[in-house]
Protein backbone atom coordinates (compact mmCIF):
# COMPACT_ATOMS: atom_id res chain seq x y z
CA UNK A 1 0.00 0.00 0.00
CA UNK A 2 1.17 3.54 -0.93
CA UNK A 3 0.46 6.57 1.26
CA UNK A 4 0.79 9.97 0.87
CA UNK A 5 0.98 12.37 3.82
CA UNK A 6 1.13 16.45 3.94
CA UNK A 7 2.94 18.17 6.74
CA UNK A 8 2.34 21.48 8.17
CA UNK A 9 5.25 22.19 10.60
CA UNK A 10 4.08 23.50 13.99
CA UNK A 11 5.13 27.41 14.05
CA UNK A 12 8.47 27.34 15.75
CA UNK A 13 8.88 23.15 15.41
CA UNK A 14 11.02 23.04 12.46
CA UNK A 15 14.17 22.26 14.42
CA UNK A 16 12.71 19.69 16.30
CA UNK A 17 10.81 18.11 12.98
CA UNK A 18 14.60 18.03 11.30
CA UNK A 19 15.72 16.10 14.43
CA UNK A 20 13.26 13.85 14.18
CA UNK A 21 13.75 13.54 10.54
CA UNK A 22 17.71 12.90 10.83
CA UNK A 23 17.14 10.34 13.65
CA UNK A 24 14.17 8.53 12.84
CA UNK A 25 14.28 4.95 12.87
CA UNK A 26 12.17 3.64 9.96
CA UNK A 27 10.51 0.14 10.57
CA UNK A 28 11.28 -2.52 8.66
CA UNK A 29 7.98 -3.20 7.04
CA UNK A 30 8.62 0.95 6.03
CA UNK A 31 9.74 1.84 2.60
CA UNK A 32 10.65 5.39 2.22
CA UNK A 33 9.77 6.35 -1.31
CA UNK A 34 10.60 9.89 -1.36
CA UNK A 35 10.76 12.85 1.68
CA UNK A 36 10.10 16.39 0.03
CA UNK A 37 10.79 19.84 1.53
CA UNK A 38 8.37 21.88 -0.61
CA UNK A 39 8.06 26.00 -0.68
CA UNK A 40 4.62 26.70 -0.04
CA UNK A 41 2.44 24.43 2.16
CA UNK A 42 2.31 22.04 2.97
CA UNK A 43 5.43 21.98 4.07
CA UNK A 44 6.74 18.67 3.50
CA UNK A 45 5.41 15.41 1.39
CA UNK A 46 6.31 12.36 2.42
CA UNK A 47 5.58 8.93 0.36
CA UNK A 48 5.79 5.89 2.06
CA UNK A 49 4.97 1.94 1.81
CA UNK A 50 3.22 0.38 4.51
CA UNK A 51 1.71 -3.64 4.63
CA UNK A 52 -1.41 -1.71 6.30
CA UNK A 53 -3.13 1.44 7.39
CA UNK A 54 -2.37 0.22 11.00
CA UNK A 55 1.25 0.35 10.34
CA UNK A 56 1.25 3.81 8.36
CA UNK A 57 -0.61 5.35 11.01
CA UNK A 58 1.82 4.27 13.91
CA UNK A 59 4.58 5.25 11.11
CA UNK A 60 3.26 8.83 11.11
CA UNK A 61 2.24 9.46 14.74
CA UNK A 62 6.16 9.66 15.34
CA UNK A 63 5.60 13.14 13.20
CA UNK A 64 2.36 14.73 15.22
CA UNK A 65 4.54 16.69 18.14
CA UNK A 66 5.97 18.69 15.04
CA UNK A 67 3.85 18.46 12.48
CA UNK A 68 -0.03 18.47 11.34
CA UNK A 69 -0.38 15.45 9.23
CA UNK A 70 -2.82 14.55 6.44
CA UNK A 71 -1.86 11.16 4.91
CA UNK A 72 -3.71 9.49 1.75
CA UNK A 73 -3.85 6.39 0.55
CA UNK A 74 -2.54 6.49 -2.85
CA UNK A 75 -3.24 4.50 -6.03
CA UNK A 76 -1.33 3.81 -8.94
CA UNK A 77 -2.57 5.20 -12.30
CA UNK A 78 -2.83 2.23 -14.98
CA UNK A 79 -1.89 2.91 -18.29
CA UNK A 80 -4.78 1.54 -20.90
């Protein structure tokens, strides 16, 4: 499963969300497909595998003391 989660940095968090970032430690069952700084809000997109929403949701708590999330479940687009 593919997710896709927004994050809007708590005003005056963003030292504490690049802490986090730098020292996370990504479960195994995690893939990490990309991690974007983006100008503009949201402030961040991060695209992630997960086996479950279960998992995806524990995976992005670790982010809510910084950070407002809003995470997707993403589909892939078939070509016809």
């Amino acid at each position: 499963m593919i997710f896709v989660s927004m994050l809007d940095v708590i005003p005056g968090k963003v030292d504490e969300l690049q802490k986090i970032i730098n020292t996370i430690k990504v479960p195994k069952d995690i893939k990490i497909r990309e991690f974007l700084s983006l100008f503009g809000k949201p402030d961040y997109i991060l695209t992630f595998e997960a086996p479950s929403e279960e998992k995806a949701l524990s995976f992005i708590l670790k982010f809510v003391s910084v950070a407002v999330p809003k995470t997707s479940l993403g589909m892939p687009v078939e070509k016809k």
